[in-house]
Protein backbone atom coordinates (compact mmCIF):
# COMPACT_ATOMS: atom_id res chain seq x y z
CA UNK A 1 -66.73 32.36 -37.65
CA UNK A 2 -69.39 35.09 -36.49
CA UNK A 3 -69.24 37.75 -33.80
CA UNK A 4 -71.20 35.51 -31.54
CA UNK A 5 -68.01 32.38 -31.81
CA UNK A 6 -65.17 34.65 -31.26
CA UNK A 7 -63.10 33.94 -28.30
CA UNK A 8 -62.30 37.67 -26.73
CA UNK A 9 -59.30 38.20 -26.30
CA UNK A 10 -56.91 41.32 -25.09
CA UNK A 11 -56.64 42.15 -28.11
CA UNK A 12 -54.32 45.74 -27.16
CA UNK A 13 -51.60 43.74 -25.65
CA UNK A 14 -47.89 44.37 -24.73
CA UNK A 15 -46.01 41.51 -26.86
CA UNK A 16 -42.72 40.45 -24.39
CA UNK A 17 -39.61 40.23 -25.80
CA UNK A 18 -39.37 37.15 -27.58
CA UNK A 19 -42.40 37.66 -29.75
CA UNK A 20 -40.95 41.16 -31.03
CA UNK A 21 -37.72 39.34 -31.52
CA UNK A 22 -39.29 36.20 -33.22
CA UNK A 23 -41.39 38.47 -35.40
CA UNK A 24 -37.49 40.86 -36.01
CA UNK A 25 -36.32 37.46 -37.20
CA UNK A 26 -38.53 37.45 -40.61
CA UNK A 27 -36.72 40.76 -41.78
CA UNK A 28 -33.59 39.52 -41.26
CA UNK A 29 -34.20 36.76 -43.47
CA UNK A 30 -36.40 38.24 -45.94
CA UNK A 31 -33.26 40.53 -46.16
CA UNK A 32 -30.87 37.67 -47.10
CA UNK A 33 -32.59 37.87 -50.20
CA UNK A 34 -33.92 41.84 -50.98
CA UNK A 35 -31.03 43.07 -49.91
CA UNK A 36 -28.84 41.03 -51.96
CA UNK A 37 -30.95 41.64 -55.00
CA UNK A 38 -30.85 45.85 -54.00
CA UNK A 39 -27.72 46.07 -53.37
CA UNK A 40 -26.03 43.96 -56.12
CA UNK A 41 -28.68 42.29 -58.90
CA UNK A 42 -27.56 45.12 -61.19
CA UNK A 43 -24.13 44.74 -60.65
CA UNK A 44 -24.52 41.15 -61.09
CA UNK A 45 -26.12 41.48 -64.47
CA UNK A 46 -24.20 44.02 -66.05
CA UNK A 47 -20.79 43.08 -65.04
CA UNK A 48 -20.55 39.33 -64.22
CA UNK A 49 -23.35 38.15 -66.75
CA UNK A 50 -22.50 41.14 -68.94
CA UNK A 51 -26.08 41.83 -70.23
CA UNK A 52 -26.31 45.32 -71.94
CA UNK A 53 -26.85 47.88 -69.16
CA UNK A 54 -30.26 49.26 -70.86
CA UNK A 55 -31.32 45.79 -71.21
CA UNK A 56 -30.50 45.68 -67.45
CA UNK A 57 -32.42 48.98 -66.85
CA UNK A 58 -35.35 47.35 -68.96
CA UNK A 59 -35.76 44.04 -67.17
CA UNK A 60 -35.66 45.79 -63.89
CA UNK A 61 -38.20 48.20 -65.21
CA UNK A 62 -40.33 45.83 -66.70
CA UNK A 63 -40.31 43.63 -63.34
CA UNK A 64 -42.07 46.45 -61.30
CA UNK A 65 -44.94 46.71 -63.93
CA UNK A 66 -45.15 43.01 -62.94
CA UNK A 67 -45.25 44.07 -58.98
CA UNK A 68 -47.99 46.28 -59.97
CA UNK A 69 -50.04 43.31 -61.01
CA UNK A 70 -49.41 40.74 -57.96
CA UNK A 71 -49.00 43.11 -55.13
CA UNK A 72 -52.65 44.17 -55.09
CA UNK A 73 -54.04 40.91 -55.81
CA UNK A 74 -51.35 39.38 -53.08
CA UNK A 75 -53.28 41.78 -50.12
CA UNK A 76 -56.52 40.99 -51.53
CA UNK A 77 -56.57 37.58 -51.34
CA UNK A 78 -54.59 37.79 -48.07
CA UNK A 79 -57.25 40.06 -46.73
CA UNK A 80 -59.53 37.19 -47.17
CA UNK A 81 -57.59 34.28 -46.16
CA UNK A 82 -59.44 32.55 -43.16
CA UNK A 83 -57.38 29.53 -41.39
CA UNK A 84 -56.13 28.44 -38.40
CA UNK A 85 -52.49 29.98 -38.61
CA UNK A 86 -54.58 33.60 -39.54
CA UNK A 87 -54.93 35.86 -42.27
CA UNK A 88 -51.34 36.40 -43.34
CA UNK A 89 -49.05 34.00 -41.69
CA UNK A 90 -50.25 31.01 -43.45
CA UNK A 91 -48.58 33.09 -47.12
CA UNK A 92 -44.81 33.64 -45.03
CA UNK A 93 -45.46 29.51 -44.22
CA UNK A 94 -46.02 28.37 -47.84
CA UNK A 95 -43.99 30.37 -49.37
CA UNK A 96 -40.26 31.34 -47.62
CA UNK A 97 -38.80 28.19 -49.37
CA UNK A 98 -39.69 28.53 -52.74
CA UNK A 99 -38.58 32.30 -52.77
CA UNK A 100 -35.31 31.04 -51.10
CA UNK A 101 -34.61 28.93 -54.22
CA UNK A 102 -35.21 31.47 -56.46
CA UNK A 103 -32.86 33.76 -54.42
CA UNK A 104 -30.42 31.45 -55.64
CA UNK A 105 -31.40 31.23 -59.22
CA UNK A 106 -31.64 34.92 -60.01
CA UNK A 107 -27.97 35.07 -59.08
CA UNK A 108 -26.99 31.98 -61.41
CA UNK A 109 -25.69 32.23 -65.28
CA UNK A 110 -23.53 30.98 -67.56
CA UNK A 111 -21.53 32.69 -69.90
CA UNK A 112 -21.22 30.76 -72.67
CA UNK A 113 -24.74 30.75 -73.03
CA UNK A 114 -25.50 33.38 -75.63
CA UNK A 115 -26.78 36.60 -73.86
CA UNK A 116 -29.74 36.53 -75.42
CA UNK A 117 -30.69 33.08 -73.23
CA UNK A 118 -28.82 35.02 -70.29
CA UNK A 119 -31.06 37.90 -70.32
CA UNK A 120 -34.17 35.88 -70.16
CA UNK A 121 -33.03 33.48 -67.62
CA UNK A 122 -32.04 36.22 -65.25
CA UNK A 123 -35.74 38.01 -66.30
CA UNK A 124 -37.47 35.15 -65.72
CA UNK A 125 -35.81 33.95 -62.29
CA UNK A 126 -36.46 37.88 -60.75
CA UNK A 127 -39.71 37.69 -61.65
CA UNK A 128 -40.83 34.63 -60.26
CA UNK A 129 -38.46 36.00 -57.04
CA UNK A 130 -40.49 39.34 -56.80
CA UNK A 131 -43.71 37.34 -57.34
CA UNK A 132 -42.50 34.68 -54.44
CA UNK A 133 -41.05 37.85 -52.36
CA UNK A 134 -44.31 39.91 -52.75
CA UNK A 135 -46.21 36.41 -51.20
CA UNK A 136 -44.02 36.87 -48.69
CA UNK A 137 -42.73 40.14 -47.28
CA UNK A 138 -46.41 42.05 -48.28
CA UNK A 139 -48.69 39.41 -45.97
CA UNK A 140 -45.40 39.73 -43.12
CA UNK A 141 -45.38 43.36 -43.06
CA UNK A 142 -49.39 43.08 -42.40
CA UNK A 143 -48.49 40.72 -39.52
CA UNK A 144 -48.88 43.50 -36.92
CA UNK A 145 -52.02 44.85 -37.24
CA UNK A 146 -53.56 41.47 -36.70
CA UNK A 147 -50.96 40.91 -33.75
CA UNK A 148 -51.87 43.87 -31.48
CA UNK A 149 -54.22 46.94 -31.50
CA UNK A 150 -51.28 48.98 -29.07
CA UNK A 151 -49.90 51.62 -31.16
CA UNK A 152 -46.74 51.69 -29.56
CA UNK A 153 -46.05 47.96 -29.61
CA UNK A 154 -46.95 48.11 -33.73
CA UNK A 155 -43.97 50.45 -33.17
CA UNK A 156 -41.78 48.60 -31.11
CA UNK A 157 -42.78 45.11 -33.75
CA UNK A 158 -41.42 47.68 -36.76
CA UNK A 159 -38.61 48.90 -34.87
CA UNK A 160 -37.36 45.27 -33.85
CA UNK A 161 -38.35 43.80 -37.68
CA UNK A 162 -35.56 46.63 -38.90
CA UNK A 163 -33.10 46.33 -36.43
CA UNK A 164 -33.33 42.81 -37.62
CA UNK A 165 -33.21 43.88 -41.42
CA UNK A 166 -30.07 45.91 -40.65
CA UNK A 167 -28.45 43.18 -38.81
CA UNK A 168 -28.81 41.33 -42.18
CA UNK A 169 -27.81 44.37 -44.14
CA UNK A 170 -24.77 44.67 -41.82
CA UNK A 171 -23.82 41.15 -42.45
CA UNK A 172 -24.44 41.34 -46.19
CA UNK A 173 -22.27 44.36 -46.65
CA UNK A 174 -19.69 42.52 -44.50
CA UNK A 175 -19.61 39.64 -46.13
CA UNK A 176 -21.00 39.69 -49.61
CA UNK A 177 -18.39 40.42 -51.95
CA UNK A 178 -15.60 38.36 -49.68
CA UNK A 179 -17.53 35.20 -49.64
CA UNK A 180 -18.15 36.13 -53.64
CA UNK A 181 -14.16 36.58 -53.80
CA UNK A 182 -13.48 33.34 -51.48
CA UNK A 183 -15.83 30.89 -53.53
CA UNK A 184 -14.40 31.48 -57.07
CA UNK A 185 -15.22 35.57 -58.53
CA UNK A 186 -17.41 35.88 -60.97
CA UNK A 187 -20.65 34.12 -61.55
CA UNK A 188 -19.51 31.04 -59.44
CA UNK A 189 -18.85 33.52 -56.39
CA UNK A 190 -22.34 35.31 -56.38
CA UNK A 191 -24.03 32.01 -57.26
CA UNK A 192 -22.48 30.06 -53.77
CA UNK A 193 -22.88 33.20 -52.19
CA UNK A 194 -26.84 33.95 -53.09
CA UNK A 195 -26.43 30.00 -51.85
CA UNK A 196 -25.17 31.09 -48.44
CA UNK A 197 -27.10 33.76 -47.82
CA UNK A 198 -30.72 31.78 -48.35
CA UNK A 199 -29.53 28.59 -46.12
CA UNK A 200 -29.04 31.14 -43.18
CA UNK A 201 -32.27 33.22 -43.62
CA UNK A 202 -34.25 29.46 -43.61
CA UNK A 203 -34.28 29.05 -39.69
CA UNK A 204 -35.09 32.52 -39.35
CA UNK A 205 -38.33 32.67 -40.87
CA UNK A 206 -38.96 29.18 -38.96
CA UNK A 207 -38.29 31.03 -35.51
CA UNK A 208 -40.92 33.84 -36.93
CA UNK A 209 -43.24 31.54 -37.83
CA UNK A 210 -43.23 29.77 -34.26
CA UNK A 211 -42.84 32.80 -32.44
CA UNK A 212 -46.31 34.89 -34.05
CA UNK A 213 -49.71 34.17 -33.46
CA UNK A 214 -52.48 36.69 -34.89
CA UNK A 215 -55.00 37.23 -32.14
CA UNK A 216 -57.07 40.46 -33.36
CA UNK A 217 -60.59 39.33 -34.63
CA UNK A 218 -62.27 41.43 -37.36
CA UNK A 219 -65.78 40.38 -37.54
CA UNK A 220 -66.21 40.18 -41.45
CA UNK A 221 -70.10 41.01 -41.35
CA UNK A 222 -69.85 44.18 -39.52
CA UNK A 223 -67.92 45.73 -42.50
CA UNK A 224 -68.84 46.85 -46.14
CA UNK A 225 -68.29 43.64 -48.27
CA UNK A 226 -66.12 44.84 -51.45
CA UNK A 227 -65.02 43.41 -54.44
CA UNK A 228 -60.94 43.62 -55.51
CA UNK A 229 -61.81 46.15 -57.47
CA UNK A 230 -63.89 48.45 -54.91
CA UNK A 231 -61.33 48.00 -52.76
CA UNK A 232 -59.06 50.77 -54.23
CA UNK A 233 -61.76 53.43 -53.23
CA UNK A 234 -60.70 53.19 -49.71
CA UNK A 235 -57.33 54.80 -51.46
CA UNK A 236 -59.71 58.61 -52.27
CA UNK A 237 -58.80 61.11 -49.18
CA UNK A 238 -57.21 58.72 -47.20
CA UNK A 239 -54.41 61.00 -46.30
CA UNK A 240 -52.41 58.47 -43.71
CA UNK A 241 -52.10 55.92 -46.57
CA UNK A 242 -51.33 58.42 -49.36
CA UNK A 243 -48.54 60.93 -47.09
CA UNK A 244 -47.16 57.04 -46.27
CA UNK A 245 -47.13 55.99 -49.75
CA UNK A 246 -45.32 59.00 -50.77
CA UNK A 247 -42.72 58.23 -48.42
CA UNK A 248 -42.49 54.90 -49.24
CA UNK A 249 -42.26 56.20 -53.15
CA UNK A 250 -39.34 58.08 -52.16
CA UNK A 251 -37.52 55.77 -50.48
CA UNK A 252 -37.51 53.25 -53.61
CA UNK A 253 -35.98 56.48 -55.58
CA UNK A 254 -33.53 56.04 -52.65
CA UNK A 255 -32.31 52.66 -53.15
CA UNK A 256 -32.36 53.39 -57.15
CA UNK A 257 -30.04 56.44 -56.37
CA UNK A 258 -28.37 53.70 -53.81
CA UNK A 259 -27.19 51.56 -56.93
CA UNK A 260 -25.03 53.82 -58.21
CA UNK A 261 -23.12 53.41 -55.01
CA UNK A 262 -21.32 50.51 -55.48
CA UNK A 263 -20.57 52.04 -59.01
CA UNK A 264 -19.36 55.11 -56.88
CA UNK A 265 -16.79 53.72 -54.95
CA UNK A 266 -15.99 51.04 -57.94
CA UNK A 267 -14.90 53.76 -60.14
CA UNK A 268 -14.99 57.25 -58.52
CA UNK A 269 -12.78 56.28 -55.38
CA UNK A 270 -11.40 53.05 -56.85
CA UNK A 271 -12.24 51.04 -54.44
CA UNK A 272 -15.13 48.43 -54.28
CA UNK A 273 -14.25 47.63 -50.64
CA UNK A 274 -15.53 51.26 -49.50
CA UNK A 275 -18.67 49.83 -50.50
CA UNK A 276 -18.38 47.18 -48.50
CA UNK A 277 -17.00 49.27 -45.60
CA UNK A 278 -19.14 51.95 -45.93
CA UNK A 279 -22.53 49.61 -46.26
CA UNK A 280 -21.66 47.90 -43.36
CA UNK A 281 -21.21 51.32 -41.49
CA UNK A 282 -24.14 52.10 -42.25
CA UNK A 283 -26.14 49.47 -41.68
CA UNK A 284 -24.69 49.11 -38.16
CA UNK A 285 -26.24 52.87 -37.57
CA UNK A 286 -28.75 51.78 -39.64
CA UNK A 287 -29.48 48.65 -36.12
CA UNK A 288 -29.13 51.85 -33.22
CA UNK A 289 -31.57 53.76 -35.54
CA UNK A 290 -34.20 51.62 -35.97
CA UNK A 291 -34.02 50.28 -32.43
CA UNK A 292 -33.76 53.82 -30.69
CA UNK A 293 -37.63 53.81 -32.01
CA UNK A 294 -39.42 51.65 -29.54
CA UNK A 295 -37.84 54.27 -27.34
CA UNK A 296 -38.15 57.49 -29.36
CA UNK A 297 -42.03 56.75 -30.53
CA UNK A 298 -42.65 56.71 -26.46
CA UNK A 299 -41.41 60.81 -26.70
CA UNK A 300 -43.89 61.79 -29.31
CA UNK A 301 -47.33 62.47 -30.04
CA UNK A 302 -47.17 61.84 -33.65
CA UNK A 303 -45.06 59.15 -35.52
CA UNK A 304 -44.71 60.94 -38.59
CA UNK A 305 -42.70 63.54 -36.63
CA UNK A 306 -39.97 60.89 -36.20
CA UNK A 307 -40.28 59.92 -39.74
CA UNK A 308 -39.85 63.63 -41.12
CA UNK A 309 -36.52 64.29 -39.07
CA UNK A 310 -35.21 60.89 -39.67
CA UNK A 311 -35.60 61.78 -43.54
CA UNK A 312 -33.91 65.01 -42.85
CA UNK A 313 -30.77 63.59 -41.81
CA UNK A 314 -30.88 61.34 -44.33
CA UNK A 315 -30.93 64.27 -46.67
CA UNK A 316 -28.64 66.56 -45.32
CA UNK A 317 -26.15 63.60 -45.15
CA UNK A 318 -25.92 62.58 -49.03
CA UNK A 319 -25.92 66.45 -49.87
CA UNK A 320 -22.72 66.65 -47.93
CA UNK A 321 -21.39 63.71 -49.43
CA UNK A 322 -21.66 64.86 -52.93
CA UNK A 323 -18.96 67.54 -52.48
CA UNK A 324 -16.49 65.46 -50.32
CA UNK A 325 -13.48 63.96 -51.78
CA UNK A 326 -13.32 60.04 -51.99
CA UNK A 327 -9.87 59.84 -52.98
CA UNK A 328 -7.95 61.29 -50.19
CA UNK A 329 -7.76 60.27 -46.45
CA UNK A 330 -9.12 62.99 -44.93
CA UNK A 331 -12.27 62.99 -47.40
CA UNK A 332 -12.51 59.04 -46.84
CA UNK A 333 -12.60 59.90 -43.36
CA UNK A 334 -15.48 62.26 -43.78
CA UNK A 335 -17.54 59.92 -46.02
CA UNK A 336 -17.59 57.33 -43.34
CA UNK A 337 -18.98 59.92 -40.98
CA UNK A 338 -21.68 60.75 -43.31
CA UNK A 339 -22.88 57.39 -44.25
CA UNK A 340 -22.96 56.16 -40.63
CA UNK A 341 -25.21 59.35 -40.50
CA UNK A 342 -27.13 58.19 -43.55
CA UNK A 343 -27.46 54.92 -41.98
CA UNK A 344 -28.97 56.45 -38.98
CA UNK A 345 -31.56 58.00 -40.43
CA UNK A 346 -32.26 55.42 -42.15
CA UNK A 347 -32.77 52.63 -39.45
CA UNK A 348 -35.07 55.58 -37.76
CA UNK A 349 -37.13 56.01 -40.90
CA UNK A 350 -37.68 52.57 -41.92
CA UNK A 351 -38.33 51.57 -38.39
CA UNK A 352 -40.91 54.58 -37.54
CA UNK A 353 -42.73 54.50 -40.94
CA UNK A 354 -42.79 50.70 -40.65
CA UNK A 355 -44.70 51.13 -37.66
CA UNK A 356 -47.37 53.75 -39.28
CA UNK A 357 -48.45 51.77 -41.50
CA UNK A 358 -50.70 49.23 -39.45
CA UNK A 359 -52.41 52.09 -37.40
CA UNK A 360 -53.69 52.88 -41.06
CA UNK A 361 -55.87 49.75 -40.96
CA UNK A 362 -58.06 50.80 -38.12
CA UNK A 363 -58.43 54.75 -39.62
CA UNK A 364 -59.30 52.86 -43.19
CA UNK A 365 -61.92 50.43 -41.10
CA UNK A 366 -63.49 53.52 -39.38
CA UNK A 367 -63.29 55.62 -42.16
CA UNK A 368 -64.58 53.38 -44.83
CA UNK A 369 -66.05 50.10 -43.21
CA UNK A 370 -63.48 48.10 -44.92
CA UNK A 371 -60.57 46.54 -43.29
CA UNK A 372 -57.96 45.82 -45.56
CA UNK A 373 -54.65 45.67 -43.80
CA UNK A 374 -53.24 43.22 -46.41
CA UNK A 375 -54.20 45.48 -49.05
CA UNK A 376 -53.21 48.81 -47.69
CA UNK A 377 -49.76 46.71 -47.19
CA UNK A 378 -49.44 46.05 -50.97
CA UNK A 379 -50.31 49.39 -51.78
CA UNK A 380 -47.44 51.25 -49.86
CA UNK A 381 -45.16 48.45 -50.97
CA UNK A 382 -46.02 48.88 -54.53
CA UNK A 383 -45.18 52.36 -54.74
CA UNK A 384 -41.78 51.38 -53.14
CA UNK A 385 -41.24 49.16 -56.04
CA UNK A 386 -43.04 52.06 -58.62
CA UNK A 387 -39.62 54.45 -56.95
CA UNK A 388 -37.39 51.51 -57.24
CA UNK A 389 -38.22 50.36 -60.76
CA UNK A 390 -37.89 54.56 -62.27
CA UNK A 391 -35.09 54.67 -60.14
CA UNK A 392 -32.89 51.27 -60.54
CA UNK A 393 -34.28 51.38 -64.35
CA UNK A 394 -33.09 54.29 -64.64
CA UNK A 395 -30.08 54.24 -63.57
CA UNK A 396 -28.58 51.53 -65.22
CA UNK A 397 -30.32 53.46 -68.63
CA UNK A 398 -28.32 56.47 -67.74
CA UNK A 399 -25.26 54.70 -66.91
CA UNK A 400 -25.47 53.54 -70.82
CA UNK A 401 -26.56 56.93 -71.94
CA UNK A 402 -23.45 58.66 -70.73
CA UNK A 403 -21.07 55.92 -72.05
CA UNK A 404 -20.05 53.95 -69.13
CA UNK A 405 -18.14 50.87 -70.02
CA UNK A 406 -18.09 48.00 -67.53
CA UNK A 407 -14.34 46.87 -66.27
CA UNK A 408 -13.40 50.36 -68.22
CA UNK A 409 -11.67 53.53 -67.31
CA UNK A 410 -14.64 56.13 -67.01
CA UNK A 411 -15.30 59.28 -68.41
CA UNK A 412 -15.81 62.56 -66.05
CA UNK A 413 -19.50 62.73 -67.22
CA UNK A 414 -19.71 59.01 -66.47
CA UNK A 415 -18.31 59.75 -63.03
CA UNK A 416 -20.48 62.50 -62.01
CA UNK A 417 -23.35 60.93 -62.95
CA UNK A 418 -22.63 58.40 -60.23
CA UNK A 419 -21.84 60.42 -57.80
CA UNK A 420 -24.58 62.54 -58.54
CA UNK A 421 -26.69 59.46 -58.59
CA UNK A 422 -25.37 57.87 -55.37
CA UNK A 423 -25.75 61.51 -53.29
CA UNK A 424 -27.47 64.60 -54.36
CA UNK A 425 -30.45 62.72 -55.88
CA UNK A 426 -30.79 61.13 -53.00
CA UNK A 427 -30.57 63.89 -50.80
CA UNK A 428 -33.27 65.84 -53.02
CA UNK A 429 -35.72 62.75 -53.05
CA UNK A 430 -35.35 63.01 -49.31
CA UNK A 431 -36.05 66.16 -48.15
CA UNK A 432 -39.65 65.40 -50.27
CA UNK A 433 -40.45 62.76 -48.28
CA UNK A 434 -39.60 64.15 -44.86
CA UNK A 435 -42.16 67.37 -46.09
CA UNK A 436 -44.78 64.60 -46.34
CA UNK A 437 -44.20 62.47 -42.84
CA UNK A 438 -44.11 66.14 -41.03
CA UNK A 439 -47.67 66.70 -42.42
CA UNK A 440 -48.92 63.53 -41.01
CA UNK A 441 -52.05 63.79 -39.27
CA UNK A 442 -53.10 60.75 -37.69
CA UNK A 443 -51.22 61.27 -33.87
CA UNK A 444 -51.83 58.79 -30.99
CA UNK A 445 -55.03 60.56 -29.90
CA UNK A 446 -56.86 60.76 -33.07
CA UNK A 447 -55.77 57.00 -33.31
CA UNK A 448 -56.89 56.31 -30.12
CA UNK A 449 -60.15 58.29 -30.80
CA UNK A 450 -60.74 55.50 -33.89
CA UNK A 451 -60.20 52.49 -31.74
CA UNK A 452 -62.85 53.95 -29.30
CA UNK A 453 -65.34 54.68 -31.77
CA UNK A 454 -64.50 51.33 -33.20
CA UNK A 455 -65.25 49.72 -29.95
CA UNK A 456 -68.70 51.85 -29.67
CA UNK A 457 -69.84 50.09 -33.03
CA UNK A 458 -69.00 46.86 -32.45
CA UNK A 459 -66.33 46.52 -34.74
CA UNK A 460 -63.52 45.83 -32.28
CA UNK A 461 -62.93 44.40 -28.83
């Protein structure tokens, strides 16, 4: 379709209520599965499948290297996906059900097969899961820059998509290990409850699908055709995307430094239910954080500042927790204070930086004549999956390296290695990443000076 065809639209609209919400809906279920595969793959595999933790550490590892292939080839091809549903929708249309299976496999095995056969089952399910979740959660999370050109609704659409996500965090934490508990233990349990889990995200990313509709037009001829390959020049001094990407890097060290968590509580406070408890703490903060942005981005003139303090209370947070007691009352006490902390930060960084990232698209566009939204997308999400695959990799590596035993009484190195793991490294990791979203340069009036210029050129409405 050329410049002359296009139907104008407004294309710098307010999006009511039920669009944000219908659009919030896809996190939540893309959530039924990521989060179940952050928060307990590793567990799964190394103590109800009982692969070697290293081995554990090296399939994880191995499966980002594998990210690093489809991710950038996902946003390219998404980039240039012309039909009727849009760009990007069409990939969360095709392919929600097929990752939804898959959900279910990666958390099936069998123990009398020989663990050989179980390690390559559960490497083969994940990958064709991260390959089916990349199709998926990359092209959604480029949804909003083709939705609206309004800064502050991209915000509000990120800050609704992770209230969402922590809604399904909240309910995962909640729920996961009971249901596993209530269906049989073991592989049975996380098997019917992976089964669970993807039946209830199903309608959700129906409602998203009905509820979106991509109306921003980029007129194709008025920018610098590129090859796949050319495409990562738009990546040389394009500080927004890089000081986001590091972020984003972080973060995935994060959740690695998050495995250790349930370990944490497993072993260190002996007590798997604080994990529960404390997961679904924080994931209800996690829902007032990440809404409190559609408000909160209204206060400022630049998102990253949001996104720097939000990272500073997650850090400040997991450094306290390191030195707290988990085996008393009182220090229980205080750990639930600081993870419902934790979890506030978190909902306001995920839903802030979430929201960054499609204002990105036009600055790339103006900057370099190339508008790659899809691509930029699978960029930032790879290096949350470069963090998560040291990270998670490393983890359960370390775990071996220090002698931990699964089902075993630990040793004290063993022990502060995971708490260690769970806190401090996370609170280090942390304070990096809010230095980076303070330094952010591209505030509402140099964005708004972009969409002007844009509009000057002929390469926006």
């Amino acid at each position: 379709m050329n410049s002359t065809q296009q139907t104008k639209t407004d294309e710098y609209t307010k999006l009511n209520f039920g669009r944000k919400a219908g659009y919030a809906c896809g996190d939540f279920a893309c959530n039924m599965s990521w989060s179940l595969i952050g928060s307990y793959l590793v567990f799964f595999l190394t103590d109800v499948a009982l692969i070697n933790a290293t081995v554990v550490g090296a399939v994880i590892f191995i499966s980002k290297f594998w990210d690093a292939v489809n991710d950038p080839v996902v946003g390219s091809l998404a980039d240039k996906t012309h039909s009727r549903w849009g760009r990007y929708r069409p990939w969360v249309i095709f392919a929600f059900i097929p990752m939804l299976i898959f959900n279910v496999l990666t958390f099936t095995t069998n123990l009398n097969w020989s663990e050989g056969f179980r390690t390559f089952w559960g490497l083969g399910m994940y990958f064709i899961l991260v390959l089916l979740y990349t199709m998926v959660n990359v092209t959604y999370s480029a949804m909003p820059a083709m939705m609206t050109r309004d800064t502050e609704t991209r915000s509000a659409l990120s800050s609704y998509r992770m209230t969402g996500a922590f809604l399904a965090m909240t309910i995962l934490s909640a729920l996961t290990l009971r249901i596993v508990n209530a269906t049989g233990g073991g592989a049975v349990g996380y098997q019917r409850a992976a089964l669970i889990f993807s039946l209830l995200a199903a309608p959700f990313f129906v409602i998203t699908i009905l509820s979106t509709k991509e109306i921003v037009q980029v007129d194709d001829s008025q920018g610098e055709k590129v090859s796949f390959i050319s495409q990562f020049k738009v990546l040389a001094g394009n500080w927004p995307v890089i000081q986001i990407a590091v972020a984003y890097l972080a973060w995935g060290i994060i959740q690695g430094g998050m495995t250790f968590r349930l370990y944490f509580c497993t072993y260190n406070a002996g007590d798997e239910l604080l994990y529960a408890n404390t997961q679904t703490l924080w994931s209800i903060c996690g829902m007032i954080g990440a809404f409190s942005v559609s408000m909160l981005v209204t206060k400022v003139k630049n998102k990253g500042t949001l996104g720097g303090a939000a990272f500073t209370i997650i850090a400040v947070s997991n450094i306290l927790c390191f030195f707290v007691p988990v085996t008393g009352g009182v220090g229980q006490g205080l750990y639930y204070v600081l993870q419902a902390l934790c979890g506030l930060g978190s909902g306001m960084m995920l839903g802030n930086v979430f929201g960054m990232m499609p204002d990105t698209a036009e600055y790339t566009y103006h900057k370099y004549g190339v508008y790659c939204a899809g691509f930029i997308s699978t960029i930032i999400n790879f290096m949350l999956k470069v963090g998560q695959a040291v990270s998670i990799a490393g983890a359960a590596a370390i775990l071996d390296k220090v002698g931990y035993v699964a089902g075993a009484q630990q040793t004290e190195s063993v022990l502060f290695t995971m708490n260690f793991g769970s806190h401090l490294f996370v609170g280090i990791c942390s304070v990096v990443a809010a230095v980076a979203l303070f330094a952010y340069k591209l505030d509402k009036a140099s964005y708004d000076n972009i969409v002007k210029e844009l509009r000057e050129r002929g390469m926006a409405n």
